[in-house]
Protein backbone atom coordinates (compact mmCIF):
# COMPACT_ATOMS: atom_id res chain seq x y z
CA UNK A 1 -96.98 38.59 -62.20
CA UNK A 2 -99.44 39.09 -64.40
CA UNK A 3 -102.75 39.80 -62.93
CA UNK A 4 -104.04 40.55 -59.58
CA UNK A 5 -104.92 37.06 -58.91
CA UNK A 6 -101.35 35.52 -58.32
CA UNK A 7 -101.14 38.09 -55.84
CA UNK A 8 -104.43 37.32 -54.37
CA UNK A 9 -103.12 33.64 -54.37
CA UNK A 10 -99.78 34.79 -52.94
CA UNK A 11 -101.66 36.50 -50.26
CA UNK A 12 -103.98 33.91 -49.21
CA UNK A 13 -100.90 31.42 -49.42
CA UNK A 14 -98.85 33.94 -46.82
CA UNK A 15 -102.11 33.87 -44.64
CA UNK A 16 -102.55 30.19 -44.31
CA UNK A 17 -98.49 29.68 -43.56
CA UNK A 18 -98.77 32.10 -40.60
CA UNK A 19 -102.40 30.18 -38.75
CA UNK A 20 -102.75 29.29 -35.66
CA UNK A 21 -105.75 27.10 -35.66
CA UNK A 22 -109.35 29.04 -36.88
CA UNK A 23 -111.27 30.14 -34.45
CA UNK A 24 -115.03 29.87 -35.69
CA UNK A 25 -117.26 32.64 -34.28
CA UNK A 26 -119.70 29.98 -32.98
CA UNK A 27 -116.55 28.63 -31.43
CA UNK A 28 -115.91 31.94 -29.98
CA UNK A 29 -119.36 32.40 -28.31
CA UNK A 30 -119.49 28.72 -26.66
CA UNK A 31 -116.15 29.14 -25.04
CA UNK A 32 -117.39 32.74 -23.95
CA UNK A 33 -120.39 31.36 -22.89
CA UNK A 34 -118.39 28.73 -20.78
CA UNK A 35 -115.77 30.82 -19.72
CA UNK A 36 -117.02 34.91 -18.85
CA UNK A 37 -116.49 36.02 -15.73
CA UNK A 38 -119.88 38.46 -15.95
CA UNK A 39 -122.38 35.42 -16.59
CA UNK A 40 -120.68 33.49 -14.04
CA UNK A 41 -121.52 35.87 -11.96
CA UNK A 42 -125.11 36.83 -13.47
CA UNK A 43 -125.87 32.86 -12.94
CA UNK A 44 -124.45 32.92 -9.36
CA UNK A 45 -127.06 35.75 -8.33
CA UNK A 46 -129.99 33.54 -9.75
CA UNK A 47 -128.83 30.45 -7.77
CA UNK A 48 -129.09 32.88 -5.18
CA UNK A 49 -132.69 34.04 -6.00
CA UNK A 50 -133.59 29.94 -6.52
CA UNK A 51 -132.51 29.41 -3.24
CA UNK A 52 -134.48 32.17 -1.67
CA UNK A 53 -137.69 30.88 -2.69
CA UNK A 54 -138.80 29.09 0.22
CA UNK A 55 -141.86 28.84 2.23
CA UNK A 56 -139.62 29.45 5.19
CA UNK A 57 -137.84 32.50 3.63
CA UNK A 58 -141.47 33.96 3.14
CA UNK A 59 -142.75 33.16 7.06
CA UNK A 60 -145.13 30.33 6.05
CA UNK A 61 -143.17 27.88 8.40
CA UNK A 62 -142.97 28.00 12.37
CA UNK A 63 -140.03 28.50 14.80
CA UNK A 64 -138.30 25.76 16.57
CA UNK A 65 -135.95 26.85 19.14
CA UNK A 66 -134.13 24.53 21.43
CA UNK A 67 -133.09 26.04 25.10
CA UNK A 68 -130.73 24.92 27.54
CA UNK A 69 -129.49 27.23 30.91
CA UNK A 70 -127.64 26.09 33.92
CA UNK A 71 -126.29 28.24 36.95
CA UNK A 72 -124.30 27.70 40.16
CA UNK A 73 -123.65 29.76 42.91
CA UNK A 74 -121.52 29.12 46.28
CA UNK A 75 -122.17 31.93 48.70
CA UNK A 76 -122.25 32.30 52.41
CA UNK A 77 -126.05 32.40 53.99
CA UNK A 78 -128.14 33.46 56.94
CA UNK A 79 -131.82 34.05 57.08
CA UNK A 80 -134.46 35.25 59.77
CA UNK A 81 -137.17 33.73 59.95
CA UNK A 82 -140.83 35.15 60.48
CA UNK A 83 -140.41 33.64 64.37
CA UNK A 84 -136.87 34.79 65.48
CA UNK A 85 -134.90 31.87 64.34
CA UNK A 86 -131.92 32.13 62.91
CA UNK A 87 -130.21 29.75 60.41
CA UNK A 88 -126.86 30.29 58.49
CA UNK A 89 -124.61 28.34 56.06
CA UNK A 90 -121.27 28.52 55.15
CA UNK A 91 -120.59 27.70 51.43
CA UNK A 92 -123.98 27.28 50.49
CA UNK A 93 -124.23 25.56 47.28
CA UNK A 94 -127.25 26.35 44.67
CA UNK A 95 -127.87 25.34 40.80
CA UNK A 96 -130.28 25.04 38.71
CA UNK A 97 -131.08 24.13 35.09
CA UNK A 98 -133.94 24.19 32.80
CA UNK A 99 -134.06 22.37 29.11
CA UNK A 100 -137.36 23.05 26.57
CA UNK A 101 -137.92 23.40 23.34
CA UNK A 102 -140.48 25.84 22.29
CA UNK A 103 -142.28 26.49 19.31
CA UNK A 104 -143.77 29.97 17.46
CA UNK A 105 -146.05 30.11 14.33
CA UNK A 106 -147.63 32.86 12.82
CA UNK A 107 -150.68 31.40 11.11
CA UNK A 108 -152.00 34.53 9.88
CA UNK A 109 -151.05 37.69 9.09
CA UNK A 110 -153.28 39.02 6.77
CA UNK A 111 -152.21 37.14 3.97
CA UNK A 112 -148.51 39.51 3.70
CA UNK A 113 -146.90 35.77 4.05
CA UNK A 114 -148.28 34.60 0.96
CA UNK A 115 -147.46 38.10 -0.92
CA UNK A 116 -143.82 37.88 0.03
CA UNK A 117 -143.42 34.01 -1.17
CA UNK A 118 -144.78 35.39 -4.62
CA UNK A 119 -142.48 38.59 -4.54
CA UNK A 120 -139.30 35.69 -3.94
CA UNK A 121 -140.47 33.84 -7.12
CA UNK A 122 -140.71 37.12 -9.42
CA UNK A 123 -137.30 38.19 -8.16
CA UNK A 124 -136.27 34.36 -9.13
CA UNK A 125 -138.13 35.54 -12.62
CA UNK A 126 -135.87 38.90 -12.75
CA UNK A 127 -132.68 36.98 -11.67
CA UNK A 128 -133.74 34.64 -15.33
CA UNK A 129 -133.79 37.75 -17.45
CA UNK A 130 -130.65 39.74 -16.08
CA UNK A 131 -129.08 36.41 -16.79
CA UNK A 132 -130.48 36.52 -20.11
CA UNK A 133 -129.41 40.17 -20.81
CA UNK A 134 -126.03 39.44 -19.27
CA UNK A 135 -125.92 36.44 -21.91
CA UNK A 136 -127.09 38.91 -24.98
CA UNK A 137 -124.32 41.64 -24.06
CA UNK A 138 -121.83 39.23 -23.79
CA UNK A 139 -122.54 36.96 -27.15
CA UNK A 140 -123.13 40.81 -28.95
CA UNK A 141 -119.59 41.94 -27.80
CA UNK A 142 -118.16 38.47 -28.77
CA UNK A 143 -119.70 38.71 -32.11
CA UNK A 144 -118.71 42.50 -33.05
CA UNK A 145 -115.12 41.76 -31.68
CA UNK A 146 -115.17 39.02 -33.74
CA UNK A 147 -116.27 40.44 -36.63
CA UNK A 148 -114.38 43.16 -36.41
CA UNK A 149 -111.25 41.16 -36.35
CA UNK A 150 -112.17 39.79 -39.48
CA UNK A 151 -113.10 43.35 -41.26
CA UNK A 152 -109.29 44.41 -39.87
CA UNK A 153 -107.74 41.10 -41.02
CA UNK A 154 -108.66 40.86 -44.46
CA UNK A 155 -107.63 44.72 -44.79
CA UNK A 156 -103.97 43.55 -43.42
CA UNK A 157 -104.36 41.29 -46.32
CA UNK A 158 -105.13 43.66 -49.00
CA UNK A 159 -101.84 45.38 -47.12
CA UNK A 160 -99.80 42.64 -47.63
CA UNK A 161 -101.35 42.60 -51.68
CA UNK A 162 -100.18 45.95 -51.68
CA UNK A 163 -96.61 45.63 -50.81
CA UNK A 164 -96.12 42.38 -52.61
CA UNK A 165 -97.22 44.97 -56.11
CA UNK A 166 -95.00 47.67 -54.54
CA UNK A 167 -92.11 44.72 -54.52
CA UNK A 168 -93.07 44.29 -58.16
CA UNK A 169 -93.17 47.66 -58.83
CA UNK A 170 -89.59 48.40 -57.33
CA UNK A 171 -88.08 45.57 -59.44
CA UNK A 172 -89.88 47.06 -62.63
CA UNK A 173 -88.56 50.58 -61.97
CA UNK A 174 -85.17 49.20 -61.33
CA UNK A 175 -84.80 46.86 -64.39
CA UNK A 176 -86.48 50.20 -66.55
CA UNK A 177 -83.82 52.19 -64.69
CA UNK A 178 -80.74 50.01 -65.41
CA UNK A 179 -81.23 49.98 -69.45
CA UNK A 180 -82.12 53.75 -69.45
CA UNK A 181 -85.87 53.57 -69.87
CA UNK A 182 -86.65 55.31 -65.92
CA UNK A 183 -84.59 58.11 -63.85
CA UNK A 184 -83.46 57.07 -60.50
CA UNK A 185 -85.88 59.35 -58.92
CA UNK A 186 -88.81 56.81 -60.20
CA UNK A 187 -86.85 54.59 -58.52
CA UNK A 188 -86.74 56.00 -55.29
CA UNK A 189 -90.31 57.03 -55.24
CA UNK A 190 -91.41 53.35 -55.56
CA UNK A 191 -89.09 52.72 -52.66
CA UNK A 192 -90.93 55.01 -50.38
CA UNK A 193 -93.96 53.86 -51.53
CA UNK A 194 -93.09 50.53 -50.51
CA UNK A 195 -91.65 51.94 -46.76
CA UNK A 196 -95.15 53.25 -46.77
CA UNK A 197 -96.98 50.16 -47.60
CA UNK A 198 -94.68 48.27 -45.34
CA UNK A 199 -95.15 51.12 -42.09
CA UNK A 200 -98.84 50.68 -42.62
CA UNK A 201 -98.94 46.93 -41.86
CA UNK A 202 -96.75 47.53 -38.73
CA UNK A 203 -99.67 49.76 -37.48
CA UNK A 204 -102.33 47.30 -38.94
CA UNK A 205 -100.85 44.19 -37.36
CA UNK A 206 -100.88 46.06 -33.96
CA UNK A 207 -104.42 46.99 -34.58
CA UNK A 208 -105.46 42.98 -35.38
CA UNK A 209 -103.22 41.91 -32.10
CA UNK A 210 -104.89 43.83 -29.44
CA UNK A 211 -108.57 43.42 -31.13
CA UNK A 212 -107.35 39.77 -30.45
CA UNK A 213 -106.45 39.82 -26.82
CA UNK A 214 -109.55 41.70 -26.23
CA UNK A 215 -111.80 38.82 -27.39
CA UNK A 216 -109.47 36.68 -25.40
CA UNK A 217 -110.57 38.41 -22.74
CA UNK A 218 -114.42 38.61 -23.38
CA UNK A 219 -113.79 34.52 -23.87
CA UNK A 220 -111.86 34.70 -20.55
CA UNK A 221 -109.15 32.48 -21.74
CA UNK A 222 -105.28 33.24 -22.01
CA UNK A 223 -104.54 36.48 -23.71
CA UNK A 224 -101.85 35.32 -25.44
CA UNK A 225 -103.46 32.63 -27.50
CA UNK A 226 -102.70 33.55 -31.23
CA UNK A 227 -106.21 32.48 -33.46
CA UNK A 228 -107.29 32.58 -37.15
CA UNK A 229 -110.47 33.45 -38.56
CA UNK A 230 -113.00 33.08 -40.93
CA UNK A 231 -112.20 35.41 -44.33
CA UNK A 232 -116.23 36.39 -44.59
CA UNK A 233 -118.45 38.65 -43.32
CA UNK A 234 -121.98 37.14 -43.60
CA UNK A 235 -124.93 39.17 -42.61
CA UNK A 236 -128.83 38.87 -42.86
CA UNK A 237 -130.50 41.02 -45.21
CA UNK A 238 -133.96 39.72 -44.64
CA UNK A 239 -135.16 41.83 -41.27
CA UNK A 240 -138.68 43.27 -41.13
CA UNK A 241 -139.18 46.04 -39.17
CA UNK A 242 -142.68 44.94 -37.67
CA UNK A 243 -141.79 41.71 -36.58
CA UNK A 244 -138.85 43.11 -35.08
CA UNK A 245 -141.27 44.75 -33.35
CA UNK A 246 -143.20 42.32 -32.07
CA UNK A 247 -140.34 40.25 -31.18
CA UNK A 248 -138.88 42.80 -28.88
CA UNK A 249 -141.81 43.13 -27.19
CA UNK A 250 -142.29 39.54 -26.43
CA UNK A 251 -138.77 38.58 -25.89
CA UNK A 252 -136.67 42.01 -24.98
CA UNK A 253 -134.91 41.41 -21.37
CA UNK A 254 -135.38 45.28 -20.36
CA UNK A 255 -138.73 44.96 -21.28
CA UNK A 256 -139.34 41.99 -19.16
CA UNK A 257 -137.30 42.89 -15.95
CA UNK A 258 -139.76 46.18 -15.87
CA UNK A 259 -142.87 43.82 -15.80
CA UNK A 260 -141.08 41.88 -12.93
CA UNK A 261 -140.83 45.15 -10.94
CA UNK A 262 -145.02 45.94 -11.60
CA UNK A 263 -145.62 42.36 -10.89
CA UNK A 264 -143.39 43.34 -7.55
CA UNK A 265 -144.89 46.46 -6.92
CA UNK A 266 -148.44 45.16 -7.32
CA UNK A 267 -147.53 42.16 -4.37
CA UNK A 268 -145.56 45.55 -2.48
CA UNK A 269 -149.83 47.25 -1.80
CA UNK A 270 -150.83 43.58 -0.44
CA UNK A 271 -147.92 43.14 1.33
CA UNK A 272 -148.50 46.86 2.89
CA UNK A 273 -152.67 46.37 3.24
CA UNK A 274 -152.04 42.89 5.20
CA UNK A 275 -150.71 45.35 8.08
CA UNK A 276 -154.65 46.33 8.64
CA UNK A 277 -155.05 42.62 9.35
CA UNK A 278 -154.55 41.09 13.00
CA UNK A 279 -151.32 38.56 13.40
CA UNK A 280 -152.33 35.19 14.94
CA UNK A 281 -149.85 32.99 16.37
CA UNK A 282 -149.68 29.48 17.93
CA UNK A 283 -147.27 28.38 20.73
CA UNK A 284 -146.05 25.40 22.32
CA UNK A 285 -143.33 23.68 23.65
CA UNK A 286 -142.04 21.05 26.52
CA UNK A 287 -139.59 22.16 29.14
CA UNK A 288 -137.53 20.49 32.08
CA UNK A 289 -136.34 22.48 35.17
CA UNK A 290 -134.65 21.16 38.27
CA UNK A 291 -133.37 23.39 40.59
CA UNK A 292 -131.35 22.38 43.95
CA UNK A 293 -130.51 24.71 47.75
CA UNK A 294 -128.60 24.38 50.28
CA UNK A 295 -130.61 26.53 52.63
CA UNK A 296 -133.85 27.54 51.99
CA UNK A 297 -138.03 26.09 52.61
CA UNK A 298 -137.08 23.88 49.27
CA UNK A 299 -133.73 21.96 49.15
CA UNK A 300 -134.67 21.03 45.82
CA UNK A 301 -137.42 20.98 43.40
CA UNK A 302 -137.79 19.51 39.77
CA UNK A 303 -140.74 20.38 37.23
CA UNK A 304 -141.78 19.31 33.23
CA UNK A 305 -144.34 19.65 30.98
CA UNK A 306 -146.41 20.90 27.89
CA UNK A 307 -147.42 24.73 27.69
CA UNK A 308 -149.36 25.79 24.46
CA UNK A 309 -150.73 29.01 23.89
CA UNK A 310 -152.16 31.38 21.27
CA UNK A 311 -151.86 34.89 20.70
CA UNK A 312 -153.46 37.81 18.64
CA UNK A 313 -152.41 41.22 17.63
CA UNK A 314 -154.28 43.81 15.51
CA UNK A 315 -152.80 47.31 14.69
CA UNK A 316 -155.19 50.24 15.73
CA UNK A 317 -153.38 52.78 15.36
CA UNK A 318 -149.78 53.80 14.64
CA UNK A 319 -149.49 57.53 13.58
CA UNK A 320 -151.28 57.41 10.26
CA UNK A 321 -147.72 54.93 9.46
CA UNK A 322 -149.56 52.14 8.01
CA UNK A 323 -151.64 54.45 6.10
CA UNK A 324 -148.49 56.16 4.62
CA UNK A 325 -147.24 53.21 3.67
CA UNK A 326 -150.14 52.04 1.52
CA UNK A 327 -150.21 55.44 -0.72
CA UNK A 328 -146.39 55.03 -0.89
CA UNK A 329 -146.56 51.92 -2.54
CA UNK A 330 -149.63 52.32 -4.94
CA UNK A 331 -146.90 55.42 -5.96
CA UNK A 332 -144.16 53.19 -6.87
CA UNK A 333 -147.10 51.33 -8.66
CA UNK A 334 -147.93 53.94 -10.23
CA UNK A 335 -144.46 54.56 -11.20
CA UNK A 336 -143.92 51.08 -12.72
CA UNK A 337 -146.96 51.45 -15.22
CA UNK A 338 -145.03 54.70 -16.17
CA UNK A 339 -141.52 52.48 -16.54
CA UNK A 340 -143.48 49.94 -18.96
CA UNK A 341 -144.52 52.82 -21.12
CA UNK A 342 -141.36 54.51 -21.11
CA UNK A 343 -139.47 51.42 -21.71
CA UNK A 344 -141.32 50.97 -24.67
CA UNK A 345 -140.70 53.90 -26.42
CA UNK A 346 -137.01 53.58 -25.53
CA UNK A 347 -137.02 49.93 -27.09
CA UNK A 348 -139.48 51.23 -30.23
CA UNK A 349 -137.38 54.47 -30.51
CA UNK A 350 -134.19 52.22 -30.60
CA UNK A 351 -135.32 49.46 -32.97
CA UNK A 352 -136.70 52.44 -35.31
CA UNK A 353 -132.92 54.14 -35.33
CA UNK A 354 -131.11 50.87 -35.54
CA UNK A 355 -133.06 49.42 -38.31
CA UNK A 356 -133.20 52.49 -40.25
CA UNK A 357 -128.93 52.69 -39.69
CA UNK A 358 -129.27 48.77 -41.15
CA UNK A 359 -130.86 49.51 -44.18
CA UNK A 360 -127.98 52.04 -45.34
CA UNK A 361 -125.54 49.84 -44.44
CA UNK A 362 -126.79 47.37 -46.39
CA UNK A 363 -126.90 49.94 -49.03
CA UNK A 364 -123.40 51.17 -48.62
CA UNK A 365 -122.19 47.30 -48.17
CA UNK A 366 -123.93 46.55 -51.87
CA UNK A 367 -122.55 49.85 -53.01
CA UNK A 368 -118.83 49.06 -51.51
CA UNK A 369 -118.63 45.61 -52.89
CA UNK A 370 -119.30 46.87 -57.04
CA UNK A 371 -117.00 49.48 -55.80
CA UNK A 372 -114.19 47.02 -54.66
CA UNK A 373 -114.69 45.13 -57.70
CA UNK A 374 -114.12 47.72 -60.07
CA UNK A 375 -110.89 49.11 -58.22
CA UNK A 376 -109.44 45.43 -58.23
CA UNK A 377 -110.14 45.66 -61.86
CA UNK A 378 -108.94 48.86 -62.39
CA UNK A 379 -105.38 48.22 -60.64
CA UNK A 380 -105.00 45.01 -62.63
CA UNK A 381 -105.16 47.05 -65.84
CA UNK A 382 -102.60 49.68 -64.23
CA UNK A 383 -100.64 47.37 -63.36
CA UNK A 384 -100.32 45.59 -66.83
CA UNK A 385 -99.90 49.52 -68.38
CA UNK A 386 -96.76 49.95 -66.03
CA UNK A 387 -95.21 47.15 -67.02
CA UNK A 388 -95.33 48.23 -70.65
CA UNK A 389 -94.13 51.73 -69.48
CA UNK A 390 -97.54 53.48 -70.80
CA UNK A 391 -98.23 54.88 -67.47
CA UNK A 392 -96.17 56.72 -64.48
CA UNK A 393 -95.13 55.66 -61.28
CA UNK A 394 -97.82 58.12 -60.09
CA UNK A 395 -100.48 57.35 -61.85
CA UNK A 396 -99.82 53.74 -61.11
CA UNK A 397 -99.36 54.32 -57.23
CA UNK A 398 -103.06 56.22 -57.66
CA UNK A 399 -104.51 53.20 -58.64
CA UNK A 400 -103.05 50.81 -55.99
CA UNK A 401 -104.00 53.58 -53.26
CA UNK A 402 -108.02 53.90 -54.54
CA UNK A 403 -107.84 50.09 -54.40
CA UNK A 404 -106.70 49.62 -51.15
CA UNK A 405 -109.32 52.18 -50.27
CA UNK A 406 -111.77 50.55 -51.81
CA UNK A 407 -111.05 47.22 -50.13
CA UNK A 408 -111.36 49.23 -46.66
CA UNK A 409 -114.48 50.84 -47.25
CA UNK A 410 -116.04 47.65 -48.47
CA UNK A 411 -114.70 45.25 -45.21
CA UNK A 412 -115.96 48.57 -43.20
CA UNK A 413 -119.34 48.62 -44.84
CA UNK A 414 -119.88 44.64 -44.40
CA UNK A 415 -118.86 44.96 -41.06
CA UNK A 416 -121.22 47.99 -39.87
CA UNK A 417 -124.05 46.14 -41.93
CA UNK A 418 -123.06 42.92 -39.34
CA UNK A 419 -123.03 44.93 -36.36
CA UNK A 420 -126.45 46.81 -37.51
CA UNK A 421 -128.28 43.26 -37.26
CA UNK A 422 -126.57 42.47 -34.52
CA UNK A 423 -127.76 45.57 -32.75
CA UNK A 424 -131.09 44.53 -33.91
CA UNK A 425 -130.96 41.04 -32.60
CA UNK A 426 -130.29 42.22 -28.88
CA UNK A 427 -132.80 44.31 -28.78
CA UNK A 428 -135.10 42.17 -29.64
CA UNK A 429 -133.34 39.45 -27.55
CA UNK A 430 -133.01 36.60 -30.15
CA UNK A 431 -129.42 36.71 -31.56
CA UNK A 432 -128.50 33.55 -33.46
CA UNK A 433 -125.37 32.50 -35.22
């Protein structure tokens, strides 16, 4: 071995033997997107909300009731009558039965009808952006879990770089040992070096395994499935802050659920004032009754027809109640002008934090990567010096430690400089791939 890039080679070779098929973080998101049990549910709550809006659901519609009674009675009999006479019956049968169908519409109720029929279409509107935030929260964990996979992977990598120099290393100090040129202690300090390269992956490995089952389980697929994935980290670099800005304020789902609820609120004080108003309602219907007696002025009698009426109701008074209710709901009004404004700090205030945490990772992920470059360097002219014997064991093992280091802090930085714009991106609800 003669420079760090067979090993990089060997490494990369080792990698590829052990895929099982790459899993492509755009791959990743579609299956989540197919497959997540929380926007299943998310879109099952706005079929609901479609399926509310009705002009039935909101009162618009009449009443059509069907009706259908029918009693018999056998009972023993015997009447007076106004002149003395007396008449009896044994087992005197009676029945009767009556079929209709009536029919109820409010016409008017002080326009509350129409209110509630535009209250079911914004909660149709909320139902669209909770599925929409339950989308964004679900693509942002599938990203970062991705991601971070990929920031833990290629450190396992520089691991497995690391041991195959500490293999290297161990057959260097061995061959130096057996014609005189190294003590056997060398020897046996390159050994535990390796035991500690080796332990380390162990731990690593685990690490990588269990970030995998957890995106399994965002992509709600078998847990088991064993994926590749892509060696890079790419991130953008190009955000402004002040169309960030205006992006979040035209597209963020918090922001647009609270202007549901005014929207809501302000239909709530029409909904509440239509109770001043008087309730009109029609009514019809057609009904057939026939009724049959053993004993009686009547022995049987049948009847059918058309009734239609109309009716009116006004509220005069009902202990200040409707009044209450009016001053109540201008206060949740009230209320939801206040959640707009505090929502809007919370977004501004979190943008503002978030993008100034982006900028220094971007800094620290420029920094890291001239960093990386000059430890890789650095250990490749180490390792050439042990070879030749110019340098310890120690110094050597120095060297391979800052560059594994190195390697870490730079797939940390890259990631937390991923997961800043991806922070960024949800709040402003627009994250793209």
């Amino acid at each position: 071995m003669k420079n760090l890039g067979i090993i990089w080679l060997l490494m990369l070779a080792c990698s590829g033997s052990q895929a099982q098929g790459l899993l492509t973080v755009q791959e990743a998101v579609e299956i989540a997107l197919e497959n997540n049990y929380e926007i299943k549910l998310s879109s099952n709550d706005l079929r609901i909300a479609e399926e509310n809006v009705t002009y039935g659901n909101a009162g618009m519609l009449p009443n059509v009731t069907g009706n259908f009674s029918q009693s018999n009675s056998v009972q023993n009999s015997r009447q007076t009558q106004s002149n003395g006479d007396e008449r009896s019956l044994r087992n005197a049968k009676n029945n009767s039965m009556s079929v209709g169908v009536s029919v109820g519409w409010t016409i008017f109720d002080g326009f509350g009808m129409f209110s509630r029929y535009d209250q079911l279409k914004e909660l149709r509107k909320q139902g669209e952006f909770e599925l929409k935030k339950t989308v964004l929260t679900t693509v942002s964990d599938v990203i970062s879990t991705y991601y971070t996979i990929v920031e833990q992977q290629n450190l396992l990598l520089a691991i497995d770089s690391s041991i195959n120099i500490s293999k290297e290393r161990l057959k260097t100090a061995e061959n130096r040992f057996s014609i005189g040129k190294a003590s056997r202690l060398e020897v046996l300090n390159v050994q535990v070096n390796l035991n500690e390269d080796e332990s380390s992956r162990l731990r690593q490995a685990d690490v990588v395994k269990n970030l995998k089952i957890n995106l399994n389980s965002l992509m709600a697929r078998e847990l088991s499935i064993d994926f590749d994935v892509e060696r890079d980290v790419e991130y953008d670099d190009t955000l402004i802050f002040e169309d960030l800005l205006q992006k979040a304020r035209a597209h963020n789902p918090d922001l647009q659920i609270i202007a549901v609820n005014k929207r809501m609120a302000e239909l709530e004080v029409k909904r509440v004032r239509a109770g001043r108003y008087p309730v009109v309602r029609l009514t019809t219907g057609y009904n057939l009754s026939e009724s049959e007696s053993s004993l009686g002025f009547v022995s049987s009698s049948n009847s059918r027809g058309l009734n239609y009426g109309v009716t009116a109701s006004i509220n005069l008074f009902d202990g200040f109640n409707q009044r209450r209710n009016e001053r109540n709901a201008k206060i949740i009004l009230e209320s939801a002008d206040l959640l707009i404004q505090q929502q809007d700090l919370m977004v501004r205030t979190a943008i503002s934090t978030a993008f100034q945490t982006y900028q220094t990772n971007l800094s620290l992920a420029r920094l890291e990567d001239n960093n990386a470059a000059i430890a890789r360097q650095n250990l490749n002219i180490t390792l050439e010096k042990y070879r030749i014997g110019t340098i310890s064991a120690v110094e050597f093992r120095d060297a391979q430690e800052n560059f594994i280091n190195a390697i870490s802090r730079f797939n940390s930085a890259r990631l937390q400089a991923k997961l800043s714009e991806l922070q960024l991106k949800e709040i402003i609800g627009n994250i793209d791939l």
